[in-house]
Protein backbone atom coordinates (compact mmCIF):
# COMPACT_ATOMS: atom_id res chain seq x y z
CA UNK A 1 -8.97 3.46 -2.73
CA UNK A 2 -11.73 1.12 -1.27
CA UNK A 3 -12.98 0.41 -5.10
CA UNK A 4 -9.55 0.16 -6.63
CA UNK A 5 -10.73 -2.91 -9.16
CA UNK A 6 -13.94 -2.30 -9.41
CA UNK A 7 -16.23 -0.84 -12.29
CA UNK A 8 -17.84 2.84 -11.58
CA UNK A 9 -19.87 5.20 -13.91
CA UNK A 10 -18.34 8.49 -13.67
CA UNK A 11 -20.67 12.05 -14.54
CA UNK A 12 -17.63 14.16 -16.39
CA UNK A 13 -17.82 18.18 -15.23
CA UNK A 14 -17.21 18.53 -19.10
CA UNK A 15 -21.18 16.84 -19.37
CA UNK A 16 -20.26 14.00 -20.02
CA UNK A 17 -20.52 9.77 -18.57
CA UNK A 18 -17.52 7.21 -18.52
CA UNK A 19 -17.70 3.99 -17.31
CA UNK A 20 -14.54 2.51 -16.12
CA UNK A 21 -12.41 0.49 -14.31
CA UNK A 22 -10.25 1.43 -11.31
CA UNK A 23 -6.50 0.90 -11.67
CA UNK A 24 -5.39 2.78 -9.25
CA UNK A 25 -5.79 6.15 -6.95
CA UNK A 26 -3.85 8.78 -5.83
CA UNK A 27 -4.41 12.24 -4.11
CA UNK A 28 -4.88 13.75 -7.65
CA UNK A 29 -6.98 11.19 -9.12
CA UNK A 30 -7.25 8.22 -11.17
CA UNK A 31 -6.04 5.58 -13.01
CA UNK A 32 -8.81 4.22 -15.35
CA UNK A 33 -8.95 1.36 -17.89
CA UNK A 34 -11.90 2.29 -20.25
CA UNK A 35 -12.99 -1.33 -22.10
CA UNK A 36 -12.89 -1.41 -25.42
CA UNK A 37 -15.84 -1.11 -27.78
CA UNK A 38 -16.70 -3.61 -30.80
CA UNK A 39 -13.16 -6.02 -30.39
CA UNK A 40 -11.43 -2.90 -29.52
CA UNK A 41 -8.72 -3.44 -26.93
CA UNK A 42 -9.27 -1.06 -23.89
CA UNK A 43 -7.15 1.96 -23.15
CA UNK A 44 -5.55 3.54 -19.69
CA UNK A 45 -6.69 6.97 -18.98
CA UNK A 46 -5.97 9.46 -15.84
CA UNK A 47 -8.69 11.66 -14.70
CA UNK A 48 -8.20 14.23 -11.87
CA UNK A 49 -11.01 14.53 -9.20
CA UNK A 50 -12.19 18.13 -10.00
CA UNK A 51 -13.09 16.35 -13.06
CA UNK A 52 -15.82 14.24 -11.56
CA UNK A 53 -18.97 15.77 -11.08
CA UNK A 54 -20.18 12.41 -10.11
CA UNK A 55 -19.47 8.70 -9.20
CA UNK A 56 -21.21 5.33 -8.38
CA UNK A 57 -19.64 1.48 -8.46
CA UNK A 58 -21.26 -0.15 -10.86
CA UNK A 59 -22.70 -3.94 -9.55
CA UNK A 60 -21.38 -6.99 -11.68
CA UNK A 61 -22.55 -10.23 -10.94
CA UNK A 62 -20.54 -12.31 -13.41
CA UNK A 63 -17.11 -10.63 -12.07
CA UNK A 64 -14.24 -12.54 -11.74
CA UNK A 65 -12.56 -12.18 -8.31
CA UNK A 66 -8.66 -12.39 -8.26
CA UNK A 67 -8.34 -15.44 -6.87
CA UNK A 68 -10.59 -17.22 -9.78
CA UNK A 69 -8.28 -15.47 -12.29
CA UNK A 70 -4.67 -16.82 -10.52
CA UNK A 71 -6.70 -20.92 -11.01
């Protein structure tokens, strides 16, 4: 819940990577927004936990925090 908002790189059990946003979190799992890719707009997707083999919060250093958004 800690890293709702923030980017992560998720390791699939299926073999294979995502990188995503955090929407939100429940005790199932979670809400993702996956960007889009070449102008594409992004997508929502749900991934349970037993579906993570993996997970690290990505570092962004040009990220816009909330408040710079609401100016």
């Amino acid at each position: 819940m800690r890293a709702t908002g923030r980017l992560v790189r998720l390791q699939l059990a299926e073999a294979g990577e995502l990188v995503a946003r955090i929407l939100a979190v429940d005790e199932d799992g979670l809400d993702l927004e996956v960007p889009g890719v070449k102008g594409r707009r992004p997508t929502a997707r749900r991934i349970g936990f037993a579906d993570i083999s993996k997970a690290r919060v990505e570092i962004e250093f040009n990220r816009k925090d909330k408040k710079e958004e609401e100016a």
